[in-house]
C-alpha atoms as a PDB file:
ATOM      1  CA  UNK A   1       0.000   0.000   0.000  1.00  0.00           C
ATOM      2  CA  UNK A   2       0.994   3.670  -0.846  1.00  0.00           C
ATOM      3  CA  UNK A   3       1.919   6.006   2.165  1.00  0.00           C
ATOM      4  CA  UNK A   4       0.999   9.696   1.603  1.00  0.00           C
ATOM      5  CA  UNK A   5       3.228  12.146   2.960  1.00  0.00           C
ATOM      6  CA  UNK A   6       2.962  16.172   2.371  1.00  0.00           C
ATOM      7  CA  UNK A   7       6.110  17.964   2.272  1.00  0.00           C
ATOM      8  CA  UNK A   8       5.938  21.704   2.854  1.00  0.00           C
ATOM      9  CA  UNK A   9       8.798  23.820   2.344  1.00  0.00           C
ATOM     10  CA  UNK A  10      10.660  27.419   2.353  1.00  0.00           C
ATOM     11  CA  UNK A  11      13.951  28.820   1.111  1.00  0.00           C
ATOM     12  CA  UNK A  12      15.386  31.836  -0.793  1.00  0.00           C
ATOM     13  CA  UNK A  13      13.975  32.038  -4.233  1.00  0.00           C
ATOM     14  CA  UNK A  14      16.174  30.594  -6.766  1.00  0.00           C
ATOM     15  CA  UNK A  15      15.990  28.629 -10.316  1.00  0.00           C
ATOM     16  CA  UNK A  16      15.568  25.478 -10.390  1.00  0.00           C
ATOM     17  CA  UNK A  17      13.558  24.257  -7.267  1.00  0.00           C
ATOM     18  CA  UNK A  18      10.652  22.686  -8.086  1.00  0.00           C
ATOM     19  CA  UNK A  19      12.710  20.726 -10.397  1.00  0.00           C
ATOM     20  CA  UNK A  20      15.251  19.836  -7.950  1.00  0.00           C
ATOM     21  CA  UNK A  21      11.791  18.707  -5.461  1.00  0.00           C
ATOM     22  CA  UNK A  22      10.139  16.860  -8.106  1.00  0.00           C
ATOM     23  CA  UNK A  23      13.784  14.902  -8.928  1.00  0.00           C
ATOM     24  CA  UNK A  24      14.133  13.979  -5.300  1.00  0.00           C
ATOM     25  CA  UNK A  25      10.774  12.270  -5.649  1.00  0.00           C
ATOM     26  CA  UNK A  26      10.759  10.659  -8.642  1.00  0.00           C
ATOM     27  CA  UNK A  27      14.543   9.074  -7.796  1.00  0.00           C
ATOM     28  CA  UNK A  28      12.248   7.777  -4.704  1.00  0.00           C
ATOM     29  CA  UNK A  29       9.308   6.603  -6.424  1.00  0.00           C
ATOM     30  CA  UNK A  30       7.416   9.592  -4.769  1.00  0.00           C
ATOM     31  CA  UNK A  31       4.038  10.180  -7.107  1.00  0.00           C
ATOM     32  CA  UNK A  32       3.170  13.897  -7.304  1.00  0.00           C
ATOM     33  CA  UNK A  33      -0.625  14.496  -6.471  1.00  0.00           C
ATOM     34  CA  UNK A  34      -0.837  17.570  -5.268  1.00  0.00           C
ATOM     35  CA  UNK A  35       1.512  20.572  -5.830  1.00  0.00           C
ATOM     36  CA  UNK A  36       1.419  24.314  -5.470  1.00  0.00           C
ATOM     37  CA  UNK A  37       4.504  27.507  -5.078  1.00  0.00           C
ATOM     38  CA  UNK A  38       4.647  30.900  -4.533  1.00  0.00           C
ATOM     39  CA  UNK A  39       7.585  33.636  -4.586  1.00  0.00           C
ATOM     40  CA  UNK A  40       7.227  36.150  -2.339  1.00  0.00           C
ATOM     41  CA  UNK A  41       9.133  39.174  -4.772  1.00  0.00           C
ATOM     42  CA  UNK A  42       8.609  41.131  -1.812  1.00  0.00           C
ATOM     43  CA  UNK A  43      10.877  39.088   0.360  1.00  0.00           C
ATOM     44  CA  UNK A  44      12.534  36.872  -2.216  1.00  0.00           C
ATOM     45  CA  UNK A  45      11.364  33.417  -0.460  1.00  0.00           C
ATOM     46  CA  UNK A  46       9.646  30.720  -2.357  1.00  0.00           C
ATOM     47  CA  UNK A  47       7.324  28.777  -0.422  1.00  0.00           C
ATOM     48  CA  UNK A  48       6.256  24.881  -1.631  1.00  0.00           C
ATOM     49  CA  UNK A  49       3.264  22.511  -0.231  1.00  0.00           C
ATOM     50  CA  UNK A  50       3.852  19.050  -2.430  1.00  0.00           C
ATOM     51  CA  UNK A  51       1.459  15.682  -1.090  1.00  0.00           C
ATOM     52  CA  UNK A  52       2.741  12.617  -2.787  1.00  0.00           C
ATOM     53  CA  UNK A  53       2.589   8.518  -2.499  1.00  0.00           C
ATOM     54  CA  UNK A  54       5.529   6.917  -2.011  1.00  0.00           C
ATOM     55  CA  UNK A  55       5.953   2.908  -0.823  1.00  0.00           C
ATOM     56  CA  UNK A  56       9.847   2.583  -1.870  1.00  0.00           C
ATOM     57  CA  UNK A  57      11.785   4.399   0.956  1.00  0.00           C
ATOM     58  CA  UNK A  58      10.739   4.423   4.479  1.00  0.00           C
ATOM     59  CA  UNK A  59       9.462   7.660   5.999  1.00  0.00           C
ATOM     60  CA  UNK A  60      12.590   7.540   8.395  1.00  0.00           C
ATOM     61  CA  UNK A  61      14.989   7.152   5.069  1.00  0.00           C
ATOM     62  CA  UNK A  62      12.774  10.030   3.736  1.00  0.00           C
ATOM     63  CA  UNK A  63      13.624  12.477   6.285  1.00  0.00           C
ATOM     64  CA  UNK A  64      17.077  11.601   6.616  1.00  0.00           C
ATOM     65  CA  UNK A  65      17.353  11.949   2.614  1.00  0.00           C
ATOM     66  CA  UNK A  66      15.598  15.316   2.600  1.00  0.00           C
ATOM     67  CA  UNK A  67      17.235  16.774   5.661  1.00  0.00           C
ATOM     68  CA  UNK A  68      20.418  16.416   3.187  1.00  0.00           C
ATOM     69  CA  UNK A  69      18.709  17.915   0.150  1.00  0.00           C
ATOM     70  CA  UNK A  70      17.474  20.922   1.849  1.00  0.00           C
ATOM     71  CA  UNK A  71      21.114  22.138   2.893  1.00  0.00           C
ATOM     72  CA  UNK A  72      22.297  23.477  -0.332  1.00  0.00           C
ATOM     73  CA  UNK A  73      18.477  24.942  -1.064  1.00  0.00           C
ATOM     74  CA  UNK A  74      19.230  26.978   2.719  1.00  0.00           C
ATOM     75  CA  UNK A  75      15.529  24.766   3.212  1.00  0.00           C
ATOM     76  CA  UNK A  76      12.986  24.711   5.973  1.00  0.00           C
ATOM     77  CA  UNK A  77      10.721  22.091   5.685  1.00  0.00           C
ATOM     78  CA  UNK A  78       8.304  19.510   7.522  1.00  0.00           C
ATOM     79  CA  UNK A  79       7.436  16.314   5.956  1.00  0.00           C
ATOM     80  CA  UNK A  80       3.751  14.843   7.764  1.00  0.00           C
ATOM     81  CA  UNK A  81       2.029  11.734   6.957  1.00  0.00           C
ATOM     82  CA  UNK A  82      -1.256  12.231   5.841  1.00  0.00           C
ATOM     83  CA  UNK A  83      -2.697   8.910   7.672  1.00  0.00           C
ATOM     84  CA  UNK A  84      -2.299  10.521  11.071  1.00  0.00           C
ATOM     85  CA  UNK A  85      -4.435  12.864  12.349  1.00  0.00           C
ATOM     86  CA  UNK A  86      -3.447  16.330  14.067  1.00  0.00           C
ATOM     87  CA  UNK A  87      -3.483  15.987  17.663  1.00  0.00           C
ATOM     88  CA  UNK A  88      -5.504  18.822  19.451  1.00  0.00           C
ATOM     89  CA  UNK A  89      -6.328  20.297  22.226  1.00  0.00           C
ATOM     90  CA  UNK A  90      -9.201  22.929  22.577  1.00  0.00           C
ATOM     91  CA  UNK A  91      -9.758  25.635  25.243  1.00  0.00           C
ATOM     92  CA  UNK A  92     -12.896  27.060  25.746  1.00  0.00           C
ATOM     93  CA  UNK A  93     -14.429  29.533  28.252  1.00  0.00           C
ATOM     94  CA  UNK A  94     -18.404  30.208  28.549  1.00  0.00           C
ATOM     95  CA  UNK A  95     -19.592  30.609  24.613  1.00  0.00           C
ATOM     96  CA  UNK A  96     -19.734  27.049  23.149  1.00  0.00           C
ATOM     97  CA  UNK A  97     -20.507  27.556  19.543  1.00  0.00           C
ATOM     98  CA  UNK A  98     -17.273  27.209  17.790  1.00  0.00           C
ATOM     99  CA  UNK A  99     -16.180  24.236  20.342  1.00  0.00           C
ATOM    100  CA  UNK A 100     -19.700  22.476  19.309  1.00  0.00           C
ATOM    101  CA  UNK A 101     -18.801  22.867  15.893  1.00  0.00           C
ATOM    102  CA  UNK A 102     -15.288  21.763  16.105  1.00  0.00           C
ATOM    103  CA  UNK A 103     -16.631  18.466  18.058  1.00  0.00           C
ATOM    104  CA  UNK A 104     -19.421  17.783  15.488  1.00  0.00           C
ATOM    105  CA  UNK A 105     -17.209  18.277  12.223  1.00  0.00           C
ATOM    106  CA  UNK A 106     -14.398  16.283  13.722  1.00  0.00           C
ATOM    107  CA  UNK A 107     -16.813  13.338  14.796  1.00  0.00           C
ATOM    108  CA  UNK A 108     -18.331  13.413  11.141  1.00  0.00           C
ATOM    109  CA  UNK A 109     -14.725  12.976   9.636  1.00  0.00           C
ATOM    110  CA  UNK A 110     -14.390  16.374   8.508  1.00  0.00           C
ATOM    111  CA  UNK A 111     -11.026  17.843   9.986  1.00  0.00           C
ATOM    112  CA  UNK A 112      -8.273  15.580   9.983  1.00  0.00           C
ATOM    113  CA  UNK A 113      -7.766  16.381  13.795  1.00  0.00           C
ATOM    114  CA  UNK A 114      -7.766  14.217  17.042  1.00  0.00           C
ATOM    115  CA  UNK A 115      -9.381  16.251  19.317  1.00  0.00           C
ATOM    116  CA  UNK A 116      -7.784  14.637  22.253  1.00  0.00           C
ATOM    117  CA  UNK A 117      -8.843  17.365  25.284  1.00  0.00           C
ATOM    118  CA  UNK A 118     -10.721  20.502  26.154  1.00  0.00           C
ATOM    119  CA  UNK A 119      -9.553  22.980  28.843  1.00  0.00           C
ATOM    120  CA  UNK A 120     -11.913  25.398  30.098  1.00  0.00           C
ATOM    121  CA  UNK A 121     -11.606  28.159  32.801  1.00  0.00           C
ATOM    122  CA  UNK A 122     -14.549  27.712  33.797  1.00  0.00           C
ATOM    123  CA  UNK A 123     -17.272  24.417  33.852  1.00  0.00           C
ATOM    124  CA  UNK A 124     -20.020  24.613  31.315  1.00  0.00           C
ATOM    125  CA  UNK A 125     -19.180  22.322  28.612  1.00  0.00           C
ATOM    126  CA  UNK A 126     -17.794  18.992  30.869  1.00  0.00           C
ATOM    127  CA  UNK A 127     -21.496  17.491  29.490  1.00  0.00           C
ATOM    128  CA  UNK A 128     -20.491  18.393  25.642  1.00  0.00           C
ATOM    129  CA  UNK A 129     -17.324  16.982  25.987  1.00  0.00           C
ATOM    130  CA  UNK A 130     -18.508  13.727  27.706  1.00  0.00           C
ATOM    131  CA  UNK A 131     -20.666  13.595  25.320  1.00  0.00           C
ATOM    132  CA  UNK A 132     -18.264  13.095  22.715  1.00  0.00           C
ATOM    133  CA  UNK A 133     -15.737  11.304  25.213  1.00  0.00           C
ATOM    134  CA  UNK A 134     -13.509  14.254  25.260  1.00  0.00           C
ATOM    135  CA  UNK A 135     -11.458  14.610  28.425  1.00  0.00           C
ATOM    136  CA  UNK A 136     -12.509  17.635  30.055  1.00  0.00           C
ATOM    137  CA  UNK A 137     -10.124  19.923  31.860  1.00  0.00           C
ATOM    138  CA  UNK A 138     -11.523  22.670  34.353  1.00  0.00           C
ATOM    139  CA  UNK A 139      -8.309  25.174  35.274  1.00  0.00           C
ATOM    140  CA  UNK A 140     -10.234  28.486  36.644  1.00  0.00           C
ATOM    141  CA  UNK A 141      -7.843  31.285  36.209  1.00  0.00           C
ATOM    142  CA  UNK A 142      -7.369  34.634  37.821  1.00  0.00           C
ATOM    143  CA  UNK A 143      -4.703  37.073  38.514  1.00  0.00           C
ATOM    144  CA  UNK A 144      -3.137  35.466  41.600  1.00  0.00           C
ATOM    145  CA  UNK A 145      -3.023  31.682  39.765  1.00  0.00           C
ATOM    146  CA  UNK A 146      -2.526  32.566  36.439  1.00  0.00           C
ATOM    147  CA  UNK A 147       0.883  31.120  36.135  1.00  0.00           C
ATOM    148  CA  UNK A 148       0.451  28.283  37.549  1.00  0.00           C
ATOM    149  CA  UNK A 149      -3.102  27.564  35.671  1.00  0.00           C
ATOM    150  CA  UNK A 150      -1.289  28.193  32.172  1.00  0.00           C
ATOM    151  CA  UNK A 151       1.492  25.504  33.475  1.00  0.00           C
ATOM    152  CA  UNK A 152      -1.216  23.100  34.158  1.00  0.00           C
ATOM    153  CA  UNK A 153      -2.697  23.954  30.795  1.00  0.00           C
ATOM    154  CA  UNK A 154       0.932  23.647  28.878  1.00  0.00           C
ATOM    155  CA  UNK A 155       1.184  20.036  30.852  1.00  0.00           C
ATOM    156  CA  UNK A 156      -2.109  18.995  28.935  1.00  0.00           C
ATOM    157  CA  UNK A 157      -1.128  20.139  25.610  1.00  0.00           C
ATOM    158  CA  UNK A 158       2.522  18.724  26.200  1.00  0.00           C
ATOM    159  CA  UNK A 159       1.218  15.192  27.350  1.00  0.00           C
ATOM    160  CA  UNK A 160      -1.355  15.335  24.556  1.00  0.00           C
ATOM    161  CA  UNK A 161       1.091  15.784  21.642  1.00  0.00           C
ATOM    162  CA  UNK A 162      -0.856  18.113  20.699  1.00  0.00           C
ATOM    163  CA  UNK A 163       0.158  19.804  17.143  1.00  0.00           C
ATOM    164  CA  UNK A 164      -2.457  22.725  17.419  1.00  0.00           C
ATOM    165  CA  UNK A 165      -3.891  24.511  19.934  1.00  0.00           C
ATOM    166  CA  UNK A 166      -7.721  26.094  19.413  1.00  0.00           C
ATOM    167  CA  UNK A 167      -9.041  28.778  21.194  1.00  0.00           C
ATOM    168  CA  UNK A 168     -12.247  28.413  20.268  1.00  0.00           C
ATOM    169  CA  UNK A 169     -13.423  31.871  22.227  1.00  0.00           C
ATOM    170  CA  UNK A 170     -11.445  31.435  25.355  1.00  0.00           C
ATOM    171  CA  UNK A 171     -11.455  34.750  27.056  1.00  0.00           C
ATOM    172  CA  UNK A 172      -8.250  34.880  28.607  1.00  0.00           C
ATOM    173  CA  UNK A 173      -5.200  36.795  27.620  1.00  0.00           C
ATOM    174  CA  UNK A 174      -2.093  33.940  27.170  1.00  0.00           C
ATOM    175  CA  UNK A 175       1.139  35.314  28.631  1.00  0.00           C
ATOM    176  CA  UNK A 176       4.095  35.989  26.490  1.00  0.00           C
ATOM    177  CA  UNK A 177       5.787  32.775  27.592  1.00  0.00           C
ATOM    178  CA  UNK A 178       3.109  30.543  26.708  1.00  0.00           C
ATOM    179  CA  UNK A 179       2.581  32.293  23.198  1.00  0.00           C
ATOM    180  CA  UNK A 180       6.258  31.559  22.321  1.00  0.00           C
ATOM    181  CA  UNK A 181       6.048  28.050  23.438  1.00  0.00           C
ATOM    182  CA  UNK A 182       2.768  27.945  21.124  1.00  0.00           C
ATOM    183  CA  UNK A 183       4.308  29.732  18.331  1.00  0.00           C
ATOM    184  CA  UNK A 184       2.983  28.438  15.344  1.00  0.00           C
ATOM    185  CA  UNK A 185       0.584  25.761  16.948  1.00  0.00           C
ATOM    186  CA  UNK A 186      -1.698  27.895  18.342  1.00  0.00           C
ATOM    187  CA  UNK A 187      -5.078  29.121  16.672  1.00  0.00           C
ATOM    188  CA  UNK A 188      -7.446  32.019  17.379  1.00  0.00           C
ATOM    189  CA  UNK A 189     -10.898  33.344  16.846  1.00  0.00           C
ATOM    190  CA  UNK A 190     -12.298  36.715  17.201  1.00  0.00           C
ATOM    191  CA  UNK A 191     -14.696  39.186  16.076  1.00  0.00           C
ATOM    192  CA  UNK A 192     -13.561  41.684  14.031  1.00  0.00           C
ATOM    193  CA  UNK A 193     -15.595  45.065  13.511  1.00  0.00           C
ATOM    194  CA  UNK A 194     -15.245  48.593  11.901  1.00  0.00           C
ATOM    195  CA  UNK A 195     -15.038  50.095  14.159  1.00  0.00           C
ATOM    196  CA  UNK A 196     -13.112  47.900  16.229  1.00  0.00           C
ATOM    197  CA  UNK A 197     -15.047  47.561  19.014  1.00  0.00           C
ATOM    198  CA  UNK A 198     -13.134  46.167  22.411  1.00  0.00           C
ATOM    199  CA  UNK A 199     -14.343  45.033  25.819  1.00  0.00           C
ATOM    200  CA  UNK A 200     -17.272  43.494  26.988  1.00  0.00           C
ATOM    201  CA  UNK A 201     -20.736  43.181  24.789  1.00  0.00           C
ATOM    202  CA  UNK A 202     -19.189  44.019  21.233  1.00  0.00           C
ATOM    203  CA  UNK A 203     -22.292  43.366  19.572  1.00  0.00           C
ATOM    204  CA  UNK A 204     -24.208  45.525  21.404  1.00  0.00           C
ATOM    205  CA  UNK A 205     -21.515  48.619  20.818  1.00  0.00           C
ATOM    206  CA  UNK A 206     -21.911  47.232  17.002  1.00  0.00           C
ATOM    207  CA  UNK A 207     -25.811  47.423  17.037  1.00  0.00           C
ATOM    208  CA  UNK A 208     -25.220  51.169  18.741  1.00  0.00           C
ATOM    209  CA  UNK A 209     -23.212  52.144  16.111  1.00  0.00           C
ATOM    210  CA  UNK A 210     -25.396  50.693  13.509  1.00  0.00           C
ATOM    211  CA  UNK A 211     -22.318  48.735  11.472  1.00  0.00           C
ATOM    212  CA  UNK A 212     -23.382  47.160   8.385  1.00  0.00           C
ATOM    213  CA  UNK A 213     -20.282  44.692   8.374  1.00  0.00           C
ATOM    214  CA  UNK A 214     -19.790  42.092  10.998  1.00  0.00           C
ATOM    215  CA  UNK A 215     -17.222  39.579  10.619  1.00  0.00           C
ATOM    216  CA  UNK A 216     -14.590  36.858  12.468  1.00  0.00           C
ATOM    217  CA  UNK A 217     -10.377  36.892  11.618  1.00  0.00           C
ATOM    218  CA  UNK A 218      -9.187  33.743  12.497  1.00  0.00           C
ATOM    219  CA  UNK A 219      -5.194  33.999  13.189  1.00  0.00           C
ATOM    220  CA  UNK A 220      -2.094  32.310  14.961  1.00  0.00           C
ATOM    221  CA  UNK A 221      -1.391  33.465  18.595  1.00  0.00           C
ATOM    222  CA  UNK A 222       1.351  35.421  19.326  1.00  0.00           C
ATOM    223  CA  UNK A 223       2.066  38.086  22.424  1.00  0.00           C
ATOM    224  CA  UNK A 224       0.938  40.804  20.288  1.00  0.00           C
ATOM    225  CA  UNK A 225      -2.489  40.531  21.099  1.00  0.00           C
ATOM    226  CA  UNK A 226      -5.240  39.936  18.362  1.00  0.00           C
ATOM    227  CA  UNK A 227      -2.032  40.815  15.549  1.00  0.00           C
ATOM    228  CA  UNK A 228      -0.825  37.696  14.786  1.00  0.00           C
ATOM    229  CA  UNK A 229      -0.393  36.060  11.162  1.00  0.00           C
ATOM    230  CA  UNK A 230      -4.067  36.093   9.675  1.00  0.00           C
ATOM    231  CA  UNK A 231      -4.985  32.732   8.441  1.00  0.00           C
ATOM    232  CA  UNK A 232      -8.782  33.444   7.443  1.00  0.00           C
ATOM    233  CA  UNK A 233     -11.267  36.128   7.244  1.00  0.00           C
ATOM    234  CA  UNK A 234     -14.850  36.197   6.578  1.00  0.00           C
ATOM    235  CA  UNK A 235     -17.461  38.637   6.925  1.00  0.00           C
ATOM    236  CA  UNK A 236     -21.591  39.509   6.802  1.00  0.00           C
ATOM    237  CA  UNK A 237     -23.850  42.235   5.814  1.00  0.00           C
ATOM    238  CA  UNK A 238     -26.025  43.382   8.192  1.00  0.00           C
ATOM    239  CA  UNK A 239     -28.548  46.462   8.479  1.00  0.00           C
ATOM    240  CA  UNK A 240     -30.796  48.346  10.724  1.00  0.00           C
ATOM    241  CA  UNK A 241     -33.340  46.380  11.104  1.00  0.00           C
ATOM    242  CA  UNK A 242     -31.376  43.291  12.876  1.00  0.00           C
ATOM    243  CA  UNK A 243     -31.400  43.221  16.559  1.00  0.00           C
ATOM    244  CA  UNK A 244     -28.553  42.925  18.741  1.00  0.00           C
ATOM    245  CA  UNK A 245     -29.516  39.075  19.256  1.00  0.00           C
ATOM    246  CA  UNK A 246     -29.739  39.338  15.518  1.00  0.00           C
ATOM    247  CA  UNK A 247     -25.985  40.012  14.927  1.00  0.00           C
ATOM    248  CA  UNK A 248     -24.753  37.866  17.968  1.00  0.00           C
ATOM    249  CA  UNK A 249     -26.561  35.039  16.310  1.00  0.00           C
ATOM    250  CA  UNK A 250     -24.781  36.089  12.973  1.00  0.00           C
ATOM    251  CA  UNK A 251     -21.625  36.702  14.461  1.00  0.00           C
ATOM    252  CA  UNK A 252     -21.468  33.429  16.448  1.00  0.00           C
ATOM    253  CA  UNK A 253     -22.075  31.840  12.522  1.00  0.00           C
ATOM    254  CA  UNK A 254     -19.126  33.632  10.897  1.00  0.00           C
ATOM    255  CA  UNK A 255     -16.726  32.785  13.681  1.00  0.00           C
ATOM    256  CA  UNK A 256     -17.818  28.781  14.063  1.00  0.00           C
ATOM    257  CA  UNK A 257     -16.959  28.989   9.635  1.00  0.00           C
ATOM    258  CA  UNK A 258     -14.264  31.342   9.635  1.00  0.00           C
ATOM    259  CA  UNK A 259     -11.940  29.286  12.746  1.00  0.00           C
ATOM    260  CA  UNK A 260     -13.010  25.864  11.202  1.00  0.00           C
ATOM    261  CA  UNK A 261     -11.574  26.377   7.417  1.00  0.00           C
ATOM    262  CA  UNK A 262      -8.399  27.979   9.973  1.00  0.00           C
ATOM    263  CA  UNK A 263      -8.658  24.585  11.466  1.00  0.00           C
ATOM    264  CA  UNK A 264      -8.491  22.446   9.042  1.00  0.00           C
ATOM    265  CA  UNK A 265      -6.405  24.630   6.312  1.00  0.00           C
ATOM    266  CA  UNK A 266      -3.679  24.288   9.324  1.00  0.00           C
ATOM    267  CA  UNK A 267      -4.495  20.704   9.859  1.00  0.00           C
ATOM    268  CA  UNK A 268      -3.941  19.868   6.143  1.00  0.00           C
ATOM    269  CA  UNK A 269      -0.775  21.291   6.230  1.00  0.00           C
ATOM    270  CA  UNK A 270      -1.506  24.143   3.954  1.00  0.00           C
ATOM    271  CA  UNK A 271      -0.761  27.550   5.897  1.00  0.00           C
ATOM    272  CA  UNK A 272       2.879  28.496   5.198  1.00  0.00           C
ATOM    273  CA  UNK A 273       4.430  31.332   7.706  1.00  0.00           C
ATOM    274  CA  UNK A 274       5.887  33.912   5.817  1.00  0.00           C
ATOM    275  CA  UNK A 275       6.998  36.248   8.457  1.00  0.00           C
ATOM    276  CA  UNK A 276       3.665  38.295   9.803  1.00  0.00           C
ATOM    277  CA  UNK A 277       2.202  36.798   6.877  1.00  0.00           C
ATOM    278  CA  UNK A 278       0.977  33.660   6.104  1.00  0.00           C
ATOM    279  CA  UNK A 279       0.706  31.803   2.413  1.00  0.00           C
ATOM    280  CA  UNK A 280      -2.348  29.262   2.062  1.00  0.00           C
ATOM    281  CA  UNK A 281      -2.531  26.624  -0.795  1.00  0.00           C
ATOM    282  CA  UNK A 282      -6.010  26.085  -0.650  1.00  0.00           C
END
């Protein structure tokens, strides 16, 4: 049987690399099935997402093979294997709708995650969860324990091998330590208005301002808060005659679809970091 591997890469733009990729595969028996590039002119990197079958060379020969190709290329790449799952973990605070959404797509096959636990500061969802025999964490957090709450959270996500890390609306701020140890790994969801509208009840500052755009930026996590690399955007008209429940109920849509193409975009291996930028093959 073939194994299917996806090799993502990114190097300084030069001639020549896609051939030199496509080489290193065929002299493997790799088949090509999926294959996309992109030069950043701006920054002079070229940026490669190639999934392939291959059932001559062992995925251990395979990495040891490419870790030697990439030197010359100056390469950064990641070679996954499509037949495994993401592991994930998911924290959550008191709104459940992009959670539920998360847990019902998984179950149905959808994401190739393994959704292994949820943290939560506070208890609400332990029933959802259970539900879908989900290990349930409840870490309350407040100013005097939040240290030692986001260690007990990093233990989780450590001892999970967890890949990616959703917040799928969890209302605390992550510390700067714990964003660089998720760097990369870590996903967010928010609103996103015009005006930007912060603090508590956005919706009903929206509705009092009469917006006619609502909309949800999914992005990586980073200690720059809400301004990390934008992996998906989405947004919805709206007008004066909706009610505030109106656009919550709207919002709460355009985040649950906007974090789970984030979700599984990431999960398929097809977000490339390119600085504060990101490159998707979709």
């Amino acid at each position: 049987m073939n194994h299917a591997f996806i090799l993502t890469l990114s190097c300084p733009d030069r001639t020549g690399i896609v051939h030199a990729v496509s080489g290193f595969l065929l002299e493997r028996g790799g088949n090509i099935e999926e294959a996309a590039q992109y030069n950043d002119h701006d920054t002079g990197l070229f940026f490669m997402r190639v999934q392939f079958a291959c059932d001559q060379v062992s995925e251990a020969d395979l990495r040891s093979q490419l870790a030697s190709f990439a030197v010359p290329f100056q390469m950064t790449w990641n070679l996954h294997n499509t037949q495994q799952p993401m592991p994930a973990v998911i924290l959550v605070s008191k709104e459940g709708h992009c959670l539920n959404d998360l847990l019902f797509r998984w179950k149905s096959g959808l994401l190739p995650i393994d959704i292994r636990a949820i943290v939560s500061n506070h208890r609400e969802f332990y029933q959802l969860a259970a539900s879908y025999n989900v290990p349930f964490h409840h870490i309350p957090v407040t100013a005097a324990n939040k240290a030692e709450a986001e260690a007990k959270q990093y233990e989780i996500i450590q001892s999970e091998g967890a890949e990616l890390v959703v917040l799928a609306r969890y209302m605390q701020i992550l510390s700067d330590d714990l964003c660089r140890k998720l760097s990369g790994r870590a996903i967010n969801i928010h609103h996103s208005f015009l005006p930007s509208f912060k603090g508590a009840k956005p919706y009903y500052q929206a509705h009092d301002r009469g917006v006619k755009l609502i909309g949800a930026t999914a992005h990586y996590v980073t200690a720059d808060l809400d301004e990390g690399p934008i992996i998906e955007q989405d947004v919805a008209r709206v007008d004066h005659s909706k009610t505030v429940e109106d656009l919550t109920t709207q919002g709460r849509d355009t985040e649950s679809q906007v974090l789970v193409r984030a979700v599984k975009w990431h999960s398929e291996h097809r977000v490339l970091l390119n600085g504060h930028k990101t490159v998707i093959f979709k």
